[in-house]
C-alpha atoms as a PDB file:
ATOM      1  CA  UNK A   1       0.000   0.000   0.000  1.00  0.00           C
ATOM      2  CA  UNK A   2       2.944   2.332   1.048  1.00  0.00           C
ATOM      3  CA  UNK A   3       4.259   1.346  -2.649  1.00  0.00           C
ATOM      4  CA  UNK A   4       0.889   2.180  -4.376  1.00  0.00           C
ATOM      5  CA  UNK A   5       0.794   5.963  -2.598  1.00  0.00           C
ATOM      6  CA  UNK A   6       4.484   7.159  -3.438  1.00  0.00           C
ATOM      7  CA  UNK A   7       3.665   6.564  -6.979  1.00  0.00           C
ATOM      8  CA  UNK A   8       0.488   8.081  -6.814  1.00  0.00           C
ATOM      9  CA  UNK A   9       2.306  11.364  -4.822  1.00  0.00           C
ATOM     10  CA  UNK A  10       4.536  10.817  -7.718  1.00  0.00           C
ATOM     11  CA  UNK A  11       2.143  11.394 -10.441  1.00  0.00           C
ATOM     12  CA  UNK A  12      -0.003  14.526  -8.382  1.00  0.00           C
ATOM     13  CA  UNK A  13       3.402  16.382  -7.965  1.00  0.00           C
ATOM     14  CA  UNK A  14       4.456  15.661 -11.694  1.00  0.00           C
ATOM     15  CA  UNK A  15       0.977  16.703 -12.968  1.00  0.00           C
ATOM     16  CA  UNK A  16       0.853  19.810 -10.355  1.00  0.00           C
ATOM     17  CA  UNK A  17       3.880  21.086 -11.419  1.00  0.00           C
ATOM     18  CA  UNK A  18       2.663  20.421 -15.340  1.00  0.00           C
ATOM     19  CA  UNK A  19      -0.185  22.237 -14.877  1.00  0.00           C
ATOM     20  CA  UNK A  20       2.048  24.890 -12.993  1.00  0.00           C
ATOM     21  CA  UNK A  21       4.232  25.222 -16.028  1.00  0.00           C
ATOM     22  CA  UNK A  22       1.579  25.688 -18.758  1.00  0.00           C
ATOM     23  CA  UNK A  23      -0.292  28.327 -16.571  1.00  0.00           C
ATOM     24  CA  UNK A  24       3.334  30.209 -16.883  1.00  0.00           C
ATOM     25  CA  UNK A  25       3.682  29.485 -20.307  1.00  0.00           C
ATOM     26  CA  UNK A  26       0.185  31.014 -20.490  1.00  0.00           C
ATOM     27  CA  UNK A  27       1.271  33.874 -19.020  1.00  0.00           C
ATOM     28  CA  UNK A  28       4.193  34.538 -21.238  1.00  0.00           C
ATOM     29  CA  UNK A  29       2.301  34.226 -24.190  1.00  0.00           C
ATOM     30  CA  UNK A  30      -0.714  36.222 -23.651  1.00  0.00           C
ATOM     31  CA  UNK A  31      -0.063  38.727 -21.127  1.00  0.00           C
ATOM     32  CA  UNK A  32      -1.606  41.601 -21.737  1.00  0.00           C
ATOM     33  CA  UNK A  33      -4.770  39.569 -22.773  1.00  0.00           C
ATOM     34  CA  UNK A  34      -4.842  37.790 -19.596  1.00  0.00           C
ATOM     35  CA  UNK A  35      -4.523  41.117 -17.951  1.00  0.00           C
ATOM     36  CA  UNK A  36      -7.158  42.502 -19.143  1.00  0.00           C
ATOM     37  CA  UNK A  37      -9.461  39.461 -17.900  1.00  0.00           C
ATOM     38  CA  UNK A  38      -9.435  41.015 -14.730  1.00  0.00           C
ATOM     39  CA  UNK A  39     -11.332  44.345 -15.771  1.00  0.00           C
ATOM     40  CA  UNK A  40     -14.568  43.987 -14.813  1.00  0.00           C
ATOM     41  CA  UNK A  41     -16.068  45.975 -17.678  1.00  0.00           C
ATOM     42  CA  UNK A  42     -17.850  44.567 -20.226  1.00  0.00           C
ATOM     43  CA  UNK A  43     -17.186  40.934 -18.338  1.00  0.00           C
ATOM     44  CA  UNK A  44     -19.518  37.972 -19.858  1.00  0.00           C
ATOM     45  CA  UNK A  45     -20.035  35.097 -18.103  1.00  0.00           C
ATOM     46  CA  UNK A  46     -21.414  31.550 -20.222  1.00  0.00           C
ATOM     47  CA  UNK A  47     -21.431  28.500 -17.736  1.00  0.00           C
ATOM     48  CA  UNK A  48     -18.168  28.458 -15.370  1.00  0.00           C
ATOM     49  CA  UNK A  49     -16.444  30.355 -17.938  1.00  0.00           C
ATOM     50  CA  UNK A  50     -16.153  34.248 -18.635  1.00  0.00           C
ATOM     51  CA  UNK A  51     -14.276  36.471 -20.892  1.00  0.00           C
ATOM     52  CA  UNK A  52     -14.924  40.642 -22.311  1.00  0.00           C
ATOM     53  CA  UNK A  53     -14.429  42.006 -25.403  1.00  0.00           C
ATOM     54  CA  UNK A  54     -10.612  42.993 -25.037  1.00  0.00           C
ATOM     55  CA  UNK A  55      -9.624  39.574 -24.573  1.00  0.00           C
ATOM     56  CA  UNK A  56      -9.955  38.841 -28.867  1.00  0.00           C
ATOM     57  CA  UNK A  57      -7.262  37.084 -30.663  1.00  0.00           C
ATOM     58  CA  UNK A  58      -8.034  35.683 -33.195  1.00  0.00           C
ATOM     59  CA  UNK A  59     -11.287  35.434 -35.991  1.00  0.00           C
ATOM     60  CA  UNK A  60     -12.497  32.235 -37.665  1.00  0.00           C
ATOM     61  CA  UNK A  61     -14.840  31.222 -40.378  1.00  0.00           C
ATOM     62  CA  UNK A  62     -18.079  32.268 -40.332  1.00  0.00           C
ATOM     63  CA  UNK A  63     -17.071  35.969 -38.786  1.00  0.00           C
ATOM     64  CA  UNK A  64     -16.441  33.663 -35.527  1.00  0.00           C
ATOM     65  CA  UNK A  65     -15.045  35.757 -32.817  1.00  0.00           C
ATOM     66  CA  UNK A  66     -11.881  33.768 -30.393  1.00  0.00           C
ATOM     67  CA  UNK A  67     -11.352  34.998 -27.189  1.00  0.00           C
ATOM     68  CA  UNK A  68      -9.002  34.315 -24.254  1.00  0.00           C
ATOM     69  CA  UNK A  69     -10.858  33.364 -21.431  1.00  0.00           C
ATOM     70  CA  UNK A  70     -10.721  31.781 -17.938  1.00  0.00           C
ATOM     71  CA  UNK A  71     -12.697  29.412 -15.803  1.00  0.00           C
ATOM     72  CA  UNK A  72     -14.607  31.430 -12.433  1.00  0.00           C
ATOM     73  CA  UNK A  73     -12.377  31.457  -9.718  1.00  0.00           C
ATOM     74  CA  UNK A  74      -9.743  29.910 -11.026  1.00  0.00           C
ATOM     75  CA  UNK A  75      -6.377  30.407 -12.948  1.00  0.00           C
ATOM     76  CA  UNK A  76      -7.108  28.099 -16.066  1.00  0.00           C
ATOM     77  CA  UNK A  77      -7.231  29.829 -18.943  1.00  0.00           C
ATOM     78  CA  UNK A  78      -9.223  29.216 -22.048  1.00  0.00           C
ATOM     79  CA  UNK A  79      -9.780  29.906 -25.882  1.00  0.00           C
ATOM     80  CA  UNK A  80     -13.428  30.699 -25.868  1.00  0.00           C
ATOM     81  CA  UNK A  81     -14.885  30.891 -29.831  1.00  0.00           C
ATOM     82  CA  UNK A  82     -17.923  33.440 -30.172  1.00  0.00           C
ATOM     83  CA  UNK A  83     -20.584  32.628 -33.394  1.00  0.00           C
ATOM     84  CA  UNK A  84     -23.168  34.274 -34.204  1.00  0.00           C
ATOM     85  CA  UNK A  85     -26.575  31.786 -34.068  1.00  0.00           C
ATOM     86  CA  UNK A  86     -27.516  31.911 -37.341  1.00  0.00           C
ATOM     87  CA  UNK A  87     -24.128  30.657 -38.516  1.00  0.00           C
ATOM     88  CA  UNK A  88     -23.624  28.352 -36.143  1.00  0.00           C
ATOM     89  CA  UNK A  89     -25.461  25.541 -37.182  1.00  0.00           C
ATOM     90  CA  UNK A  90     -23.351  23.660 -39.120  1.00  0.00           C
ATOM     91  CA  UNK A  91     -20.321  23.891 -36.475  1.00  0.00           C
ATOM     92  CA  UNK A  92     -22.072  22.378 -33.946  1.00  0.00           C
ATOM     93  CA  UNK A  93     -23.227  19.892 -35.543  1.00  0.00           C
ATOM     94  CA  UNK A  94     -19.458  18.856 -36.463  1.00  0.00           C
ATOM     95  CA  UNK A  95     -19.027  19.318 -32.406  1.00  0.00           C
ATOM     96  CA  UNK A  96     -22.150  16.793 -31.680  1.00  0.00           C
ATOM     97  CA  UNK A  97     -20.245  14.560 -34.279  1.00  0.00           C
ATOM     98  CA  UNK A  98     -16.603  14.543 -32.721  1.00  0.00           C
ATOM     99  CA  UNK A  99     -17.766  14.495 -29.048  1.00  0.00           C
ATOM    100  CA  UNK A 100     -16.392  11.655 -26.688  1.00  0.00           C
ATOM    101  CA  UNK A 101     -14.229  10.842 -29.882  1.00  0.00           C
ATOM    102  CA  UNK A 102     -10.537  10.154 -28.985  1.00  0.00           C
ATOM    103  CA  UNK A 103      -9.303  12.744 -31.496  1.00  0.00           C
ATOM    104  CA  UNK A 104      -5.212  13.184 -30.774  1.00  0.00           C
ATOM    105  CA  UNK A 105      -4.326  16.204 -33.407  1.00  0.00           C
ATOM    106  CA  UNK A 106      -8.273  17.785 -33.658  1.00  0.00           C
ATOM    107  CA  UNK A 107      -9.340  20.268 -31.179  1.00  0.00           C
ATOM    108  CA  UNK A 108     -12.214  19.216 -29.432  1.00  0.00           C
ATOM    109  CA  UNK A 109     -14.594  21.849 -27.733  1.00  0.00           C
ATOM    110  CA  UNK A 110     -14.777  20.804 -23.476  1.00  0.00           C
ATOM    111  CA  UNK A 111     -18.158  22.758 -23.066  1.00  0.00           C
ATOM    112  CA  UNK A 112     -20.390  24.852 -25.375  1.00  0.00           C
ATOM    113  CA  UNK A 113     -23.520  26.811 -24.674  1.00  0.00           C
ATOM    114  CA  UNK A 114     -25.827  29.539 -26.203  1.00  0.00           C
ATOM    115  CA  UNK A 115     -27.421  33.105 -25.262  1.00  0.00           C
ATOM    116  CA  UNK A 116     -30.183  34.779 -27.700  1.00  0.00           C
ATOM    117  CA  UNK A 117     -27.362  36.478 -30.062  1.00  0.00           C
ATOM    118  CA  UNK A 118     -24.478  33.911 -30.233  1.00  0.00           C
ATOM    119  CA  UNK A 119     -23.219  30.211 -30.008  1.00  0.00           C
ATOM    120  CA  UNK A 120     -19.886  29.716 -27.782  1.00  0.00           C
ATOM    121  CA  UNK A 121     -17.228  27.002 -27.715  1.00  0.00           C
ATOM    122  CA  UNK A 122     -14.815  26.819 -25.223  1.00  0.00           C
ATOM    123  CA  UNK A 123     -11.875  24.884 -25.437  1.00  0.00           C
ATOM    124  CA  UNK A 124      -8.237  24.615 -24.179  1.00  0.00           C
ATOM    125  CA  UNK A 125      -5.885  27.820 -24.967  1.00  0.00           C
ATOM    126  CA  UNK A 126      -2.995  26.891 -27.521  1.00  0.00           C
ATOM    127  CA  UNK A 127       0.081  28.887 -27.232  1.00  0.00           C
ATOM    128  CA  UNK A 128       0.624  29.560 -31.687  1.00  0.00           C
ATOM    129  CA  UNK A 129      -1.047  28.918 -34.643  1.00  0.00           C
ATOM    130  CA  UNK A 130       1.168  27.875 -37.695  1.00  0.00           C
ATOM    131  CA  UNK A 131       0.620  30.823 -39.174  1.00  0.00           C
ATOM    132  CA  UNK A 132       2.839  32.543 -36.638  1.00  0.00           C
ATOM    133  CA  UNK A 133       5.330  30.140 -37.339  1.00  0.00           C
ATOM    134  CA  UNK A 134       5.004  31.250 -40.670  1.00  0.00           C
ATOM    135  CA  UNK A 135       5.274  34.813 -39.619  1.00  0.00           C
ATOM    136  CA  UNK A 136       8.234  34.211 -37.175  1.00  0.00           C
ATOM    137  CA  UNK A 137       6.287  34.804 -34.308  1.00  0.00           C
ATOM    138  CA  UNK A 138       7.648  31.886 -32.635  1.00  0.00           C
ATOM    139  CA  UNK A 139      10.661  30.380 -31.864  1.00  0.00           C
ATOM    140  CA  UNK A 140      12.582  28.945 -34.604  1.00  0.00           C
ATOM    141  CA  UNK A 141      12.014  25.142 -34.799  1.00  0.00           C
ATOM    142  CA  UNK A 142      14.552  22.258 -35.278  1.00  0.00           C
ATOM    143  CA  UNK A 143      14.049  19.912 -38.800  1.00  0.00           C
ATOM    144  CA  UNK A 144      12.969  17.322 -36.522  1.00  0.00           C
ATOM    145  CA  UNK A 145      10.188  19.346 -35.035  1.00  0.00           C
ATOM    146  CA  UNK A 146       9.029  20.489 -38.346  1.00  0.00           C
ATOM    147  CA  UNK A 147       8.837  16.801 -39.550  1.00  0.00           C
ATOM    148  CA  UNK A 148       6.743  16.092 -36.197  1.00  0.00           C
ATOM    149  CA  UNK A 149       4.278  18.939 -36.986  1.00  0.00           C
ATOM    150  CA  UNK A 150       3.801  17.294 -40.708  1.00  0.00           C
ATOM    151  CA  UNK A 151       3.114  14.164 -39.161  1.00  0.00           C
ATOM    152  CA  UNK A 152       0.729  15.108 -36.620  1.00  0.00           C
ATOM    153  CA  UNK A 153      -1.042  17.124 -39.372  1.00  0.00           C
ATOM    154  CA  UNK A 154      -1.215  14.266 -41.381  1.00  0.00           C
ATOM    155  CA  UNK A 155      -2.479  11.899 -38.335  1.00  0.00           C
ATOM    156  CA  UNK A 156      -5.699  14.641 -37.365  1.00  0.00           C
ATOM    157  CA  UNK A 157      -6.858  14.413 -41.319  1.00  0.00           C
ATOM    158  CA  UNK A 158      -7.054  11.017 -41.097  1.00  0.00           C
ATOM    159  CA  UNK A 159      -8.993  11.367 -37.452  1.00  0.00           C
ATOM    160  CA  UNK A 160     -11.202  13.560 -39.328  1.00  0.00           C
ATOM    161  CA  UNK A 161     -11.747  11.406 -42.348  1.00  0.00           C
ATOM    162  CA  UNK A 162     -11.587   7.989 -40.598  1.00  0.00           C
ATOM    163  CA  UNK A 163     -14.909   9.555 -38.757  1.00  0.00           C
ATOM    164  CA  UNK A 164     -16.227  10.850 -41.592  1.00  0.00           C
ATOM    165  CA  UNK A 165     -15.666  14.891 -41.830  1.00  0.00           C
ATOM    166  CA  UNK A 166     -13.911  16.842 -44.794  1.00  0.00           C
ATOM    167  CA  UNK A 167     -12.479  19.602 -43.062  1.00  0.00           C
ATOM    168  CA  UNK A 168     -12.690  22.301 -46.271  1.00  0.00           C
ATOM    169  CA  UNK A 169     -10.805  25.683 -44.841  1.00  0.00           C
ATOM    170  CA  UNK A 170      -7.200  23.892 -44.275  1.00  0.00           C
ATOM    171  CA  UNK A 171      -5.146  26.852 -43.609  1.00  0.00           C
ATOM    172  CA  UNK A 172      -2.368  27.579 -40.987  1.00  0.00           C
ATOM    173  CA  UNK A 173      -4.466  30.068 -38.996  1.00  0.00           C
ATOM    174  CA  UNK A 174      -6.141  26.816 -38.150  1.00  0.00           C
ATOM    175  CA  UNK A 175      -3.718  24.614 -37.201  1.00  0.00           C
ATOM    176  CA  UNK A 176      -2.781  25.179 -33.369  1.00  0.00           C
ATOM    177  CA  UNK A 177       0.518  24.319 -31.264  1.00  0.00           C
ATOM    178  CA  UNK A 178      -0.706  23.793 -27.906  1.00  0.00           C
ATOM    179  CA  UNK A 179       1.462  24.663 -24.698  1.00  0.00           C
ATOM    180  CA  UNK A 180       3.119  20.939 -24.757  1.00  0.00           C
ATOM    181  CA  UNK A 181       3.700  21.413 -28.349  1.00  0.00           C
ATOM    182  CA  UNK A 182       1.577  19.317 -29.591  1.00  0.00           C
ATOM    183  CA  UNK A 183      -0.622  19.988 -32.638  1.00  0.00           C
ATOM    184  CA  UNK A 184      -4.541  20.539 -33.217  1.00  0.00           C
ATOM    185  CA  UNK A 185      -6.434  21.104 -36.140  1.00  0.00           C
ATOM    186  CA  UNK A 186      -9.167  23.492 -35.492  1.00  0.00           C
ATOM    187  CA  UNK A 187     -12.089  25.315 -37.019  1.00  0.00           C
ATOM    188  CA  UNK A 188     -14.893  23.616 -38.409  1.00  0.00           C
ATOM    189  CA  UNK A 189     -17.440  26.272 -39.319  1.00  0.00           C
ATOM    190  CA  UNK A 190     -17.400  25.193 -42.842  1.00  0.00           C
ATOM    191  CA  UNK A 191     -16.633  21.296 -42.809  1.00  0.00           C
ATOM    192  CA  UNK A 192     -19.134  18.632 -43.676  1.00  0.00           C
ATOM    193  CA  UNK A 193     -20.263  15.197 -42.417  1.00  0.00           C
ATOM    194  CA  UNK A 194     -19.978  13.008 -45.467  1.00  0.00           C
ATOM    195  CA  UNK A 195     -21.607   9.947 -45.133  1.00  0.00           C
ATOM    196  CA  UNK A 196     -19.837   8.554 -48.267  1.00  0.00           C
ATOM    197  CA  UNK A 197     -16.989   9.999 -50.009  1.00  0.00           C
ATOM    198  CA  UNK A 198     -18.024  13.167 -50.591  1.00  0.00           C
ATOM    199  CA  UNK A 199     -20.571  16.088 -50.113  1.00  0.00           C
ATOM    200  CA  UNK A 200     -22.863  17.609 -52.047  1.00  0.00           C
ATOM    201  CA  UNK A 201     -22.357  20.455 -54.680  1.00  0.00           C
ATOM    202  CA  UNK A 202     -21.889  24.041 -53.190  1.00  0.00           C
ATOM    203  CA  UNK A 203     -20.928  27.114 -53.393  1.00  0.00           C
ATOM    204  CA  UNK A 204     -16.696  27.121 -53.625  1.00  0.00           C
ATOM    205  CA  UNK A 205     -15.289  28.317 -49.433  1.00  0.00           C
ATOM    206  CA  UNK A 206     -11.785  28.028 -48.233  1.00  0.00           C
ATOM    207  CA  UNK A 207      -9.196  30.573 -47.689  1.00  0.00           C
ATOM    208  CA  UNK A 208      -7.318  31.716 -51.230  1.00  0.00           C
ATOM    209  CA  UNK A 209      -4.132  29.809 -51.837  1.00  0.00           C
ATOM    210  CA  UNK A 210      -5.280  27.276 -49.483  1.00  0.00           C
ATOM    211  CA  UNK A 211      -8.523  25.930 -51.529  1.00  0.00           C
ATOM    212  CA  UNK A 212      -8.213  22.452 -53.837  1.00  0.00           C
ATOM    213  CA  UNK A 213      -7.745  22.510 -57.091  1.00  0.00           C
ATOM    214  CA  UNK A 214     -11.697  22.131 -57.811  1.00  0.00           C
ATOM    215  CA  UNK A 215     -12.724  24.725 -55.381  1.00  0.00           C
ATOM    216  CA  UNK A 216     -10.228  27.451 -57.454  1.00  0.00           C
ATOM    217  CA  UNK A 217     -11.719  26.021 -60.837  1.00  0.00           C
ATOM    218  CA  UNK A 218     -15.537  27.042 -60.741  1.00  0.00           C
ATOM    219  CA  UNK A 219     -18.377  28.223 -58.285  1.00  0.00           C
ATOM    220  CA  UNK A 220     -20.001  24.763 -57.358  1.00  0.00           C
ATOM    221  CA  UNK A 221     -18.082  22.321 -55.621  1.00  0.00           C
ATOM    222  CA  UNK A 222     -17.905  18.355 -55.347  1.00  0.00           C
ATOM    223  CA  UNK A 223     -16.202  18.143 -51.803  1.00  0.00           C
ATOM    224  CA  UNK A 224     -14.036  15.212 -51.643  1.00  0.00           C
ATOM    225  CA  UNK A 225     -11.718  13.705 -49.054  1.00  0.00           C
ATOM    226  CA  UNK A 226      -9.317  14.036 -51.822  1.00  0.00           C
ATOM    227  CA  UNK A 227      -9.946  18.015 -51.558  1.00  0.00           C
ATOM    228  CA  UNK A 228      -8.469  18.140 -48.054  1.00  0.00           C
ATOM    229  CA  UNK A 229      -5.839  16.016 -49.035  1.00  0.00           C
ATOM    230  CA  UNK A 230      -4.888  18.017 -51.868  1.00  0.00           C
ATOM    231  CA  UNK A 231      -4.440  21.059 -49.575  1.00  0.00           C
ATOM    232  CA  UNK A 232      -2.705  18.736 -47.173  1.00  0.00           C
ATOM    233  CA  UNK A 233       0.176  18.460 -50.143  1.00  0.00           C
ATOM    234  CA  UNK A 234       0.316  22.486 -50.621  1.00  0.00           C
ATOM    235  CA  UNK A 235       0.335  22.727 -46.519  1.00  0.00           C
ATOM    236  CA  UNK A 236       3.354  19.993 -46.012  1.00  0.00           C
ATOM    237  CA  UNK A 237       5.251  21.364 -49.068  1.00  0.00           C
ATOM    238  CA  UNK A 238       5.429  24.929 -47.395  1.00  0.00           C
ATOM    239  CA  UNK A 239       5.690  23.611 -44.296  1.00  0.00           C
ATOM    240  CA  UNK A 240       9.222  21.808 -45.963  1.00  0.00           C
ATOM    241  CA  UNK A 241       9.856  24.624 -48.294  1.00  0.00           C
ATOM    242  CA  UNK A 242       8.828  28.261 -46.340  1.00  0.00           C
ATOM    243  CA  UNK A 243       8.223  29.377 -50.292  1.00  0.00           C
ATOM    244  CA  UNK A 244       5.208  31.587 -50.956  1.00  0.00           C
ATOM    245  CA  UNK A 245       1.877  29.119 -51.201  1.00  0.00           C
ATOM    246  CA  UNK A 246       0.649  30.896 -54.640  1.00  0.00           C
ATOM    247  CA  UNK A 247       4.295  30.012 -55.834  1.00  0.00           C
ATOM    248  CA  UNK A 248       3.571  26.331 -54.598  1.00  0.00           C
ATOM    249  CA  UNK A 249       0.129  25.873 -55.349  1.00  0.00           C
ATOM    250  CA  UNK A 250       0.986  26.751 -59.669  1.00  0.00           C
ATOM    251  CA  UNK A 251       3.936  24.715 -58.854  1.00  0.00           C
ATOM    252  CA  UNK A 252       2.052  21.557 -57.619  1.00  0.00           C
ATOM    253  CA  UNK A 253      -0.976  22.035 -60.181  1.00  0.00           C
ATOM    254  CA  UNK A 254       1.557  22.128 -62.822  1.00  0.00           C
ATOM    255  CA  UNK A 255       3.833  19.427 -61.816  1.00  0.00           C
ATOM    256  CA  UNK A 256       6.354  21.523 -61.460  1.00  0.00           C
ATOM    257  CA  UNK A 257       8.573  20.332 -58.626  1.00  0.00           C
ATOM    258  CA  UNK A 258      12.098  22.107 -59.424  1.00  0.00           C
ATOM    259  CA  UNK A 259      11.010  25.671 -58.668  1.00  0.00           C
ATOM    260  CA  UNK A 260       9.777  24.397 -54.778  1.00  0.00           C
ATOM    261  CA  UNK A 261      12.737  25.708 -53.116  1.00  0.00           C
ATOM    262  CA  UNK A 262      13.762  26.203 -49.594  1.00  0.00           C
ATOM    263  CA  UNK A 263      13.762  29.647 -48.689  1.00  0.00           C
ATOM    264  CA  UNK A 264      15.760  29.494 -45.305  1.00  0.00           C
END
């Protein structure tokens, strides 16, 4: 028995002091956000959770709102994603979909709720997107940790095929690093369920230089799994290359491989 409690003392200091770290971490990275939690104007408070309108970081699809947030009473800090009702539909009924999935590279909402205006998900803070990467916002990265983020990309597509969602607005703005360093894809105001292979035809969405190849050619869209996958290519070859995507995508479309050069 005395066995069984030093390793569980073990495991509450290493996880106490885990937790410890990523609050601090926290703190580094958003700061001034964090600060201005504590102004009481303009506080809102959904469920446990509460955030105000200074806290914004980021925007999504959908004119989503993201927010930095925090649990009541507590120093846990959260990423709290603000839609309005109306386009919120289709997002939540991705969230309904993933739920109680176990999703290692997708970012997974851990409470959502409603008022009369707006739709919010909550979900754990992440320290960068790749696009700061991109913008050298971050702290350069070794080749090993680049192949690791490629990887884990790779491994949440096929957690979000192998259960049946095409993703449709890959981009890095959406792909998250989280405090451990681990990666999340995130952002599903525009995906689709599809039941078989595909979705129905729609209007083209995505993000410029980061749509497939069918989505740039005309206005409505066969969604495939093959879609994502093609913007998986453009999104791995930058991530390899740092060359502009517009230079990649003409590249790739044309089979043009010898012009993909590394920029740094």
């Amino acid at each position: 028995m005395g066995c069984v409690n030093a390793i569980l003392c073990k495991y509450f200091v290493f996880y106490f002091c885990l937790s410890l770290l990523i609050t601090l971490f926290q703190t580094d990275r958003w700061g001034e956000k964090i600060e201005q939690l504590r102004c009481p104007d303009k506080k809102k408070q959904i469920g446990s959770f509460e955030f105000n309108d200074n806290t914004e970081i980021a925007t999504g699809s959908n004119g989503s709102m993201i927010y930095i947030g925090k649990r009541v009473g507590k120093e846990e800090y959260v990423a709290i994603k603000r839609v309005n009702k109306r386009l919120a539909e289709n997002e939540l009924k991705i969230i309904n979909h993933i739920k109680g999935l176990e999703l290692n590279n997708v970012l997974i909402p851990i409470y959502h709720t409603e008022d009369h205006d707006f739709f919010y998900m909550v979900s754990p803070l992440c320290k960068y997107s790749l696009y700061d990467l991109i913008e050298g916002k971050m702290d350069v990265i070794t080749e090993v940790k680049r192949i690791q983020i490629c990887l884990e990309f790779l491994n949440g597509m096929k957690e979000l095929h192998s259960n049946g969602i095409i993703h449709r607005d890959l981009k890095p703005s959406n792909v998250l690093i989280d405090f451990t360093g681990k990666l999340h894809i995130s952002d599903f105001g525009v995906s689709r369920v599809n039941v078989a292979n595909s979705t129905h035809l729609t209007g083209a969405v995505g993000t410029l230089c980061w749509m497939s190849k069918e989505a740039l050619a005309g206005n409505l869209v066969t969604y495939k799994k093959s879609s994502d996958i093609q913007v998986c290519t453009v999104f791995i070859a930058y991530k390899r290359s740092m060359a502009p995507p517009e230079l990649l995508i003409y590249n790739l479309w044309h089979n043009n491989y010898s012009n993909m050069t590394n920029k740094h």
